[in-house]
Structures are given as structure tokens and as C-alpha cells.
PDB file of N, CA and C in Angstrom:
ATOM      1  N   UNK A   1       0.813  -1.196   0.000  1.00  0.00           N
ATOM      2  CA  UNK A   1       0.000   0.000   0.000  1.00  0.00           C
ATOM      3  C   UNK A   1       0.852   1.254   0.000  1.00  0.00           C
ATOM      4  N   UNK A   2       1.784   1.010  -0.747  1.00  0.00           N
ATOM      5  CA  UNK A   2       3.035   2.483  -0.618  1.00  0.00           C
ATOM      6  C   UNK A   2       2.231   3.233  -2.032  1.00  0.00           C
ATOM      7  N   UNK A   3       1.538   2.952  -2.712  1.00  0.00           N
ATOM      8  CA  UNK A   3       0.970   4.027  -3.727  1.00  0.00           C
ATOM      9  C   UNK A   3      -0.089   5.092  -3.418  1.00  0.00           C
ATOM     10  N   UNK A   4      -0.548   4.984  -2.126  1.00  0.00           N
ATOM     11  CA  UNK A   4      -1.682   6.090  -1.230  1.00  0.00           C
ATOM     12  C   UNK A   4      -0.707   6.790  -0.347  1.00  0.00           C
ATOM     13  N   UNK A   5      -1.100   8.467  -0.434  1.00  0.00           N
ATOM     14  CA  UNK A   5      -0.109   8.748   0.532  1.00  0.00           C
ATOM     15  C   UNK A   5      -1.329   9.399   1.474  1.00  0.00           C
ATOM     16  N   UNK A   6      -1.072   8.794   2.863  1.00  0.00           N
ATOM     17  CA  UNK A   6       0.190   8.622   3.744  1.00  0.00           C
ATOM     18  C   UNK A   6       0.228   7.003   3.116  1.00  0.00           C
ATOM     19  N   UNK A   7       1.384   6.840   3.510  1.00  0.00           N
ATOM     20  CA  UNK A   7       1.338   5.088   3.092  1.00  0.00           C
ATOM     21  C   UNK A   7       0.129   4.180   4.573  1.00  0.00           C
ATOM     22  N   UNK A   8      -0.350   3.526   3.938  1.00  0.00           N
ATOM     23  CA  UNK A   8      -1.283   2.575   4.240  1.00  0.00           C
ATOM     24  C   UNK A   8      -0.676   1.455   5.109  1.00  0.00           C
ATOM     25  N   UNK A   9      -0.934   1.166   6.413  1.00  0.00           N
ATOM     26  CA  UNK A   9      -0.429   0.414   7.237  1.00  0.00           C
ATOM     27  C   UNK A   9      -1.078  -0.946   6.810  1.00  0.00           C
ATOM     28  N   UNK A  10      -0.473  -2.193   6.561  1.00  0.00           N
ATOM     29  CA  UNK A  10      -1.233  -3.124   6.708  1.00  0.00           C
ATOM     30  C   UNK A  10      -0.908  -4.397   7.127  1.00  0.00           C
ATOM     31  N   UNK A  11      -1.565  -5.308   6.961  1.00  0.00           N
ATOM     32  CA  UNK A  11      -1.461  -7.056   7.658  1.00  0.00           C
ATOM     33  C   UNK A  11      -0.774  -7.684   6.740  1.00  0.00           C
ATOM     34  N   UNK A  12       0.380  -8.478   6.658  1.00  0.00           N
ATOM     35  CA  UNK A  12       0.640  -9.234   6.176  1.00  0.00           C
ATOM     36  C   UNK A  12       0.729 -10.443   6.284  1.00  0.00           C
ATOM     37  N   UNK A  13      -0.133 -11.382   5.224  1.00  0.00           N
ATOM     38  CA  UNK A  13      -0.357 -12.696   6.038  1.00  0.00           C
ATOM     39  C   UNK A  13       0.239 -13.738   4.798  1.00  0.00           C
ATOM     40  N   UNK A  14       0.932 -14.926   5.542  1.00  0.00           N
ATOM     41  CA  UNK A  14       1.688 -15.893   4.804  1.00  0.00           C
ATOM     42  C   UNK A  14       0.253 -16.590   4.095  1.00  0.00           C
ATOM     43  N   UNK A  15       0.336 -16.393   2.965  1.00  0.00           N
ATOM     44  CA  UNK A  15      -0.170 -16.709   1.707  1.00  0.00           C
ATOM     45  C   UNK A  15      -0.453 -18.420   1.952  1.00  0.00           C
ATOM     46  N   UNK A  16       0.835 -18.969   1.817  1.00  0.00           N
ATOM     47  CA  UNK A  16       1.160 -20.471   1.643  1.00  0.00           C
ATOM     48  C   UNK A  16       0.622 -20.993   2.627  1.00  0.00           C
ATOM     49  N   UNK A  17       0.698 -20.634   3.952  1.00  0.00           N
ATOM     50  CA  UNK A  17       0.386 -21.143   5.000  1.00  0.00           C
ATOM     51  C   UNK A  17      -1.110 -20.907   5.214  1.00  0.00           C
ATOM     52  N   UNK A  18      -1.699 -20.473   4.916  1.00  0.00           N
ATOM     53  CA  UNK A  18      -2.974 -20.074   4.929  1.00  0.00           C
ATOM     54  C   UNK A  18      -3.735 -21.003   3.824  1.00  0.00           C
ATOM     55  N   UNK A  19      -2.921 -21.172   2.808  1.00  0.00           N
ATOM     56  CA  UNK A  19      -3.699 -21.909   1.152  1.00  0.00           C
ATOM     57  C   UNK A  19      -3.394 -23.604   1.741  1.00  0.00           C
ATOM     58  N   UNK A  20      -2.156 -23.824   2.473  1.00  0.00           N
ATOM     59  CA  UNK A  20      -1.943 -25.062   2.882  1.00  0.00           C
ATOM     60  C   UNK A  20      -3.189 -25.708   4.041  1.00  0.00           C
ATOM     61  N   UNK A  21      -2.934 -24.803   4.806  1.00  0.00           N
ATOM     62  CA  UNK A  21      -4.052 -24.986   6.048  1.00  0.00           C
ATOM     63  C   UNK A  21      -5.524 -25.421   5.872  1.00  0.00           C
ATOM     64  N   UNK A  22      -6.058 -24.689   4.362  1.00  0.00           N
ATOM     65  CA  UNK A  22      -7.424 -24.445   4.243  1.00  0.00           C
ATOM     66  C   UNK A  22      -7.143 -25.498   3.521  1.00  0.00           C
ATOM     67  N   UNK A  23      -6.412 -26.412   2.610  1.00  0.00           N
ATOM     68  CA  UNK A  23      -6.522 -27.430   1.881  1.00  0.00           C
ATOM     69  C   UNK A  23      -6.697 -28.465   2.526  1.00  0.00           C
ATOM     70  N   UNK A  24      -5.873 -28.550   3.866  1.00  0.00           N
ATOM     71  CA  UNK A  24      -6.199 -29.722   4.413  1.00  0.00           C
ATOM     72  C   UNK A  24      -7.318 -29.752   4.960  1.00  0.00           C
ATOM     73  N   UNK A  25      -7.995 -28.889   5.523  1.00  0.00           N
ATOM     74  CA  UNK A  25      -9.265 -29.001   6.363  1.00  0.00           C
ATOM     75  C   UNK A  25     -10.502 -29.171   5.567  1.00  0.00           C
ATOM     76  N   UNK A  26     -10.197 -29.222   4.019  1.00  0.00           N
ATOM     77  CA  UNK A  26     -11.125 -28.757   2.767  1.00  0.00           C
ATOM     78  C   UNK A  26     -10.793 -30.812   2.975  1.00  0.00           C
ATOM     79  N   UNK A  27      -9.728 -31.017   2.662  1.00  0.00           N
ATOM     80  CA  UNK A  27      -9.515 -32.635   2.363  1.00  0.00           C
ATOM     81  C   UNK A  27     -10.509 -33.526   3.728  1.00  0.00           C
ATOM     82  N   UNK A  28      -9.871 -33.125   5.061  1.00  0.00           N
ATOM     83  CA  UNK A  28     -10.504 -33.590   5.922  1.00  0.00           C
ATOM     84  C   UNK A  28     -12.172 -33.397   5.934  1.00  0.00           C
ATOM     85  N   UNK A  29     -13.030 -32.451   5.676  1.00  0.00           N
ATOM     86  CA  UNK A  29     -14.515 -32.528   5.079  1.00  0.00           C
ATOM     87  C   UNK A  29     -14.788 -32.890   4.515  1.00  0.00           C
ATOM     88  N   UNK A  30     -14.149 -33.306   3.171  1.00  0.00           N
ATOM     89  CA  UNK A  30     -14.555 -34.323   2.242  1.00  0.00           C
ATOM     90  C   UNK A  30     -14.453 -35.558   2.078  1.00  0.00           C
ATOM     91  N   UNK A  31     -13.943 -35.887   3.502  1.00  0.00           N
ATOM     92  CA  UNK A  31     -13.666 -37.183   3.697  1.00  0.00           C
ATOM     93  C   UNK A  31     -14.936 -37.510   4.749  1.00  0.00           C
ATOM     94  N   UNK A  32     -14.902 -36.913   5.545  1.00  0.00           N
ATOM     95  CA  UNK A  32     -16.236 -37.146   6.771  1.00  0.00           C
ATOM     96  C   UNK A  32     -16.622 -35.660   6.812  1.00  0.00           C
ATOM     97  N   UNK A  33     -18.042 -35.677   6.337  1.00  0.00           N
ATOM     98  CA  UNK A  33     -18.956 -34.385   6.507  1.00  0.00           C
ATOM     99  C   UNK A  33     -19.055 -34.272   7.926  1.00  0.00           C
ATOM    100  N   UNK A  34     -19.296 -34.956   9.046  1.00  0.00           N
ATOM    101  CA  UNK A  34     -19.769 -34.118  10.097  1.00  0.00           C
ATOM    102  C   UNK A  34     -18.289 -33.832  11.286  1.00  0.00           C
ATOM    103  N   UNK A  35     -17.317 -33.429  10.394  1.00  0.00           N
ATOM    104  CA  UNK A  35     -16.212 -32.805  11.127  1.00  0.00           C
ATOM    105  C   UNK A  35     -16.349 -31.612  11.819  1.00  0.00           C
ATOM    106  N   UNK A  36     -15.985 -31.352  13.410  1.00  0.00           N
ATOM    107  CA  UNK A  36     -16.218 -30.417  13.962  1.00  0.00           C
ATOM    108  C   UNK A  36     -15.680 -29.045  13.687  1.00  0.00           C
ATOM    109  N   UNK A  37     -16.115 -28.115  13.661  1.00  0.00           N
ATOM    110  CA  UNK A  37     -15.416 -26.918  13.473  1.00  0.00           C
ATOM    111  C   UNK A  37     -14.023 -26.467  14.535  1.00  0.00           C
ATOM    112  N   UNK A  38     -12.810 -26.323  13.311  1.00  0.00           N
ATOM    113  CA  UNK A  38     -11.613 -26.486  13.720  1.00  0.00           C
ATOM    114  C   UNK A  38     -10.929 -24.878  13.725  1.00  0.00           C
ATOM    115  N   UNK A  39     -10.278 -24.476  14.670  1.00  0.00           N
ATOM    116  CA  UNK A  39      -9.870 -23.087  14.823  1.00  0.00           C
ATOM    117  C   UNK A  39      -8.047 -23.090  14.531  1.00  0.00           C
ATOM    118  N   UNK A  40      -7.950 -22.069  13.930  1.00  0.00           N
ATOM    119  CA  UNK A  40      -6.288 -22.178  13.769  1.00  0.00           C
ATOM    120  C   UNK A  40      -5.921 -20.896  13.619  1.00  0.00           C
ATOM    121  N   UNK A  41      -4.884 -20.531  14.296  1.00  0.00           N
ATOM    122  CA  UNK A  41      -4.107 -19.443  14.165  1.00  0.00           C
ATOM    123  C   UNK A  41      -3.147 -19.607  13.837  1.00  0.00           C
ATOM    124  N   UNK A  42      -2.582 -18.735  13.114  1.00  0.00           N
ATOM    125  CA  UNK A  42      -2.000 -18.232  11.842  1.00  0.00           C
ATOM    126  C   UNK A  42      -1.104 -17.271  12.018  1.00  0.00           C
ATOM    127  N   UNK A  43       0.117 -16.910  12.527  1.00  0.00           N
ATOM    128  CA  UNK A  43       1.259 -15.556  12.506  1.00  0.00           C
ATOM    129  C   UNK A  43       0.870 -14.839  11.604  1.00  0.00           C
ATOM    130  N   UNK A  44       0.650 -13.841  11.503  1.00  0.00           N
ATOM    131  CA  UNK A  44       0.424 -12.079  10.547  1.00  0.00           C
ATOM    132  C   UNK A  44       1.326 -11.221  11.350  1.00  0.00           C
ATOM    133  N   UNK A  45       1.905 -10.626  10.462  1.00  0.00           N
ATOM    134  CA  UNK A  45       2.993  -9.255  10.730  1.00  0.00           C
ATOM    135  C   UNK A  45       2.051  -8.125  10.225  1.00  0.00           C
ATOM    136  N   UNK A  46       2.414  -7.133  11.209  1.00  0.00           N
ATOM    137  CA  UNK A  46       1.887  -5.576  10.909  1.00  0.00           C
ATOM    138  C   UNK A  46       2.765  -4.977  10.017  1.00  0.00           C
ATOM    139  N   UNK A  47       2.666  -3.997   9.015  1.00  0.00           N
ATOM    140  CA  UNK A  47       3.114  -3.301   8.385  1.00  0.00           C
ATOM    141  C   UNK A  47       3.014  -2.149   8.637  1.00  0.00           C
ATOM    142  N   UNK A  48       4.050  -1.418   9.739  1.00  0.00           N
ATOM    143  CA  UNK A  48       2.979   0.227   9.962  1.00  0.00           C
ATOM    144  C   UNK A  48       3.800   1.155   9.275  1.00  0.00           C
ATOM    145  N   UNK A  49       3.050   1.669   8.388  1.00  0.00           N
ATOM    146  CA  UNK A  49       3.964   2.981   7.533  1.00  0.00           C
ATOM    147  C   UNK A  49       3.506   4.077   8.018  1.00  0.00           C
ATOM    148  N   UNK A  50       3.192   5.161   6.948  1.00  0.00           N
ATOM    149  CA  UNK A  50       2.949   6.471   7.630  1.00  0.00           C
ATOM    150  C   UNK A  50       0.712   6.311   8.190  1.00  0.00           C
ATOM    151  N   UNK A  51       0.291   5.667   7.898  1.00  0.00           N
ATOM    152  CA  UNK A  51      -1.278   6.113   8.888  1.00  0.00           C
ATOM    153  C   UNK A  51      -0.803   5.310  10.181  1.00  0.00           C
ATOM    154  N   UNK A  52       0.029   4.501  10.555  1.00  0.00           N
ATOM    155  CA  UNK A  52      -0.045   4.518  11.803  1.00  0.00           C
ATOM    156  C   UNK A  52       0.913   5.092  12.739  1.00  0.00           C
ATOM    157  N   UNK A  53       0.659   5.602  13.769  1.00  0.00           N
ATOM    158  CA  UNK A  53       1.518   6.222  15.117  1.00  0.00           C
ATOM    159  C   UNK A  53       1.538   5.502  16.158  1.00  0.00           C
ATOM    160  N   UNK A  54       2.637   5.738  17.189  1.00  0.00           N
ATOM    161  CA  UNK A  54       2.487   5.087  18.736  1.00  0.00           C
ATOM    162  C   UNK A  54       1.903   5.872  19.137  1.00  0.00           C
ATOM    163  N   UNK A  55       0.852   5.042  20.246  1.00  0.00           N
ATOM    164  CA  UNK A  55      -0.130   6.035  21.509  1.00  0.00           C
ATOM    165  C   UNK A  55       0.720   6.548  22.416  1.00  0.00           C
ATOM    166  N   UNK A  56       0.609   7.661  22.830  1.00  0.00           N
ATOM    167  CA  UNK A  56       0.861   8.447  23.702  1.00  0.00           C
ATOM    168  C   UNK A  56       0.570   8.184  25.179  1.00  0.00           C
ATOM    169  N   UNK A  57       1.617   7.896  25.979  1.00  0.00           N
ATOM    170  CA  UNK A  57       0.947   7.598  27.261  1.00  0.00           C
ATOM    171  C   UNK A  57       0.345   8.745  27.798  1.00  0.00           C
ATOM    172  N   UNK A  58      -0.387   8.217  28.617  1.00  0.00           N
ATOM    173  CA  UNK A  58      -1.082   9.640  29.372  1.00  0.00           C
ATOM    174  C   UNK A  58      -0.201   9.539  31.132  1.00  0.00           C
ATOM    175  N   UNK A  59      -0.164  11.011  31.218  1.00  0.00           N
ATOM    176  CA  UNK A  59       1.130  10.864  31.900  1.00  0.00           C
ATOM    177  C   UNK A  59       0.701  12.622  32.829  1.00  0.00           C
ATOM    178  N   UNK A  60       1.008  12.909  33.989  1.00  0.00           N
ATOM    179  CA  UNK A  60       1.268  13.856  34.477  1.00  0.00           C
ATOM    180  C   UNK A  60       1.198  15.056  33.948  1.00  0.00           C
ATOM    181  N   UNK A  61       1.387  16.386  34.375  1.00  0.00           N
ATOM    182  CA  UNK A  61       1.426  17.438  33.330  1.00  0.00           C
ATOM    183  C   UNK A  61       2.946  17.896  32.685  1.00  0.00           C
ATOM    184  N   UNK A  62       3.204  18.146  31.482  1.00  0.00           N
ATOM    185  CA  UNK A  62       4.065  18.049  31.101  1.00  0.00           C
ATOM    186  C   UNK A  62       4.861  19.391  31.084  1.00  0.00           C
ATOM    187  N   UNK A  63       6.289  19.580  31.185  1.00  0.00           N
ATOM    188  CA  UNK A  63       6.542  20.705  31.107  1.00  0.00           C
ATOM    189  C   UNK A  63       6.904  21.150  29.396  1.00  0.00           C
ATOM    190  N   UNK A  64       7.503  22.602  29.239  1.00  0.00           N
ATOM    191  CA  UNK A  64       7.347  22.596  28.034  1.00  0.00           C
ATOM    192  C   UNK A  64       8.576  21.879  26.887  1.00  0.00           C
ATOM    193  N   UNK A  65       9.417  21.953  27.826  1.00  0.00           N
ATOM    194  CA  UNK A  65      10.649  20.618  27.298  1.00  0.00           C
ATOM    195  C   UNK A  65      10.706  19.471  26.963  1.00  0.00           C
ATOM    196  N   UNK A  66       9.495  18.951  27.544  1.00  0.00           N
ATOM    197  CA  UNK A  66       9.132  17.359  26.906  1.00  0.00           C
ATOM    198  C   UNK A  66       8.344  17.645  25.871  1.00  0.00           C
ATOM    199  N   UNK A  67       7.436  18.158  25.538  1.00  0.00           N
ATOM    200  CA  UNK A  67       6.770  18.973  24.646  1.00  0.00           C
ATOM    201  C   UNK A  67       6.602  18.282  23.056  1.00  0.00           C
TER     202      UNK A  67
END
């Protein structure tokens, strides 16, 4: 998403691992229909370019040097 400016923060998710995962669970249903619903997580990396910032702690009153 570097062609929108600010650049566009986003998810990046392993492709393969995701197309692998869903194949097998696609194989395992078509083998026995009443397979229980199966949960899987998956690693995704953030991409933060320019729309995202760090939060600001909230913090005491500040003088004008921290500023």
C-alpha cells in the first residue's frame, strides 16, 4: 500500500500457509462431513507505515521541554 499517501499500514499474512491450512481441512470434510469446526491461528505481521503512530501515554502534566 506504498501508492496512497500517507502510506497505508497493513497485515501481512503468509499466503502459503494459509492456502496449505485451508486445503487440508477442505480434504478432511470431504472425507467425513460431520467434522467439527476447527480453529487455527496463523502468525500475521503488521506493516505500519505512515497512517499509523504510537499512543501516547497519558502521563502527568508536562513541562514545556518534553513537549
Amino acid at each position: 500500500m506504498t501508492v496512497l499517501r500517507p502510506y497505508v499500514s497493513t497485515i501481512e499474512q503468509p499466503l502459503d500457509e494459509l492456502g496449505h491450512a485451508c486445503w487440508e481441512l477442505l480434504q478432511r470434510r470431504m472425507k467425513k462431513m460431520d467434522v467439527p469446526p476447527v480453529h487455527r491461528r496463523i502468525a500475521c505481521t503488521l506493516r505500519a507505515r505512515e497512517s499509523t503512530r504510537r499512543i501516547r501515554r497519558k502521563s502527568g502534566p508536562r513541562s514545556r521541554s518534553e513537549v
